[in-house]
Protein backbone atom coordinates (compact mmCIF):
# COMPACT_ATOMS: atom_id res chain seq x y z
CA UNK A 1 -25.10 89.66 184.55
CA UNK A 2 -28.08 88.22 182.50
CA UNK A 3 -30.65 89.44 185.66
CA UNK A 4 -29.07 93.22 185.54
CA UNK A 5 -29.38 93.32 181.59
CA UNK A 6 -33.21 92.43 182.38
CA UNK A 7 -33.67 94.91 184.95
CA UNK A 8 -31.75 97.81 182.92
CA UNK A 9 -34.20 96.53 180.18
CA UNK A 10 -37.52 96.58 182.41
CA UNK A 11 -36.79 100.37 183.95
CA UNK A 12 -36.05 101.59 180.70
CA UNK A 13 -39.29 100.39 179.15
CA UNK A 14 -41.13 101.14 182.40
CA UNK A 15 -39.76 104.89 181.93
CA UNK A 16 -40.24 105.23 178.08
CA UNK A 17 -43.90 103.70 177.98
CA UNK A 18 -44.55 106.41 181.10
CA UNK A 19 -44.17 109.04 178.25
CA UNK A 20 -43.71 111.84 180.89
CA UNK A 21 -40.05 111.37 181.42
CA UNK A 22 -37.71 114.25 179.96
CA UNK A 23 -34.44 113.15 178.09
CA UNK A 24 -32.41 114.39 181.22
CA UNK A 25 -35.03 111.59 183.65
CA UNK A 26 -33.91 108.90 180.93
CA UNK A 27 -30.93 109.23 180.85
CA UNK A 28 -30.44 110.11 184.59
CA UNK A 29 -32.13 106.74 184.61
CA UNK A 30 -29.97 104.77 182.06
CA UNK A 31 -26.58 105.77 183.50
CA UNK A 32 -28.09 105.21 187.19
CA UNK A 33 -28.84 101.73 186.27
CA UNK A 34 -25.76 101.16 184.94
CA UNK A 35 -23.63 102.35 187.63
CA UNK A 36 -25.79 100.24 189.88
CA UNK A 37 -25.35 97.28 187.87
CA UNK A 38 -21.48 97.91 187.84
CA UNK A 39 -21.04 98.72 191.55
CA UNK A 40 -24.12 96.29 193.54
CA UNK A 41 -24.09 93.94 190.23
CA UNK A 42 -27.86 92.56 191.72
CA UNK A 43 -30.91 93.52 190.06
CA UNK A 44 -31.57 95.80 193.12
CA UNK A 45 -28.81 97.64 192.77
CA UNK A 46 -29.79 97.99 189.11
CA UNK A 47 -33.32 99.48 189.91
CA UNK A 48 -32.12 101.23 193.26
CA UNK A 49 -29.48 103.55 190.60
CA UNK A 50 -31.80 103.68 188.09
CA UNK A 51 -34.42 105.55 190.55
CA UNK A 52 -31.30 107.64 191.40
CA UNK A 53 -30.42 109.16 188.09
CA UNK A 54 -34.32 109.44 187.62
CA UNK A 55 -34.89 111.66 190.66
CA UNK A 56 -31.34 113.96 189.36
CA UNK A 57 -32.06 114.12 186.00
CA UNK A 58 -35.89 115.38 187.74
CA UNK A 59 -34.38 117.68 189.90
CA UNK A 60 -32.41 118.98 187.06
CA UNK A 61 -35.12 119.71 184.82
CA UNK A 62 -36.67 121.57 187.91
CA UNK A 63 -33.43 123.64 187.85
CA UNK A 64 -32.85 124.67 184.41
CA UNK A 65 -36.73 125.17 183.57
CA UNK A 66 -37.23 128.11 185.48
């Protein structure tokens, strides 16, 4: 549990010091992480979902900014 609180913790600073994520990329990216932690319960499965909800909450931005 300790490893996927540091990997939730890593991809969230990773994304928030990028400072070109949207709100909808972070928290695509949160809730990916933490259904990744939840369901694989490795650190890989932490980063895998968080790169998940990243690329939807991207895609949705591309959707609704038109």
């Amino acid at each position: 549990m300790l490893k996927s609180s540091i990997a939730v913790t890593v991809v969230a600073a990773v994304a928030a010091l990028s400072g070109c994520a949207s709100q909808a990329e972070l928290v695509g990216a949160g809730t990916g992480a933490a259904v990744g932690a939840a369901v694989g319960g490795g650190p890989m499965a932490t980063v895998g979902g968080a790169m998940v909800g990243y690329g939807a909450g991207h895609v949705y931005d591309q959707k609704h900014d038109q």
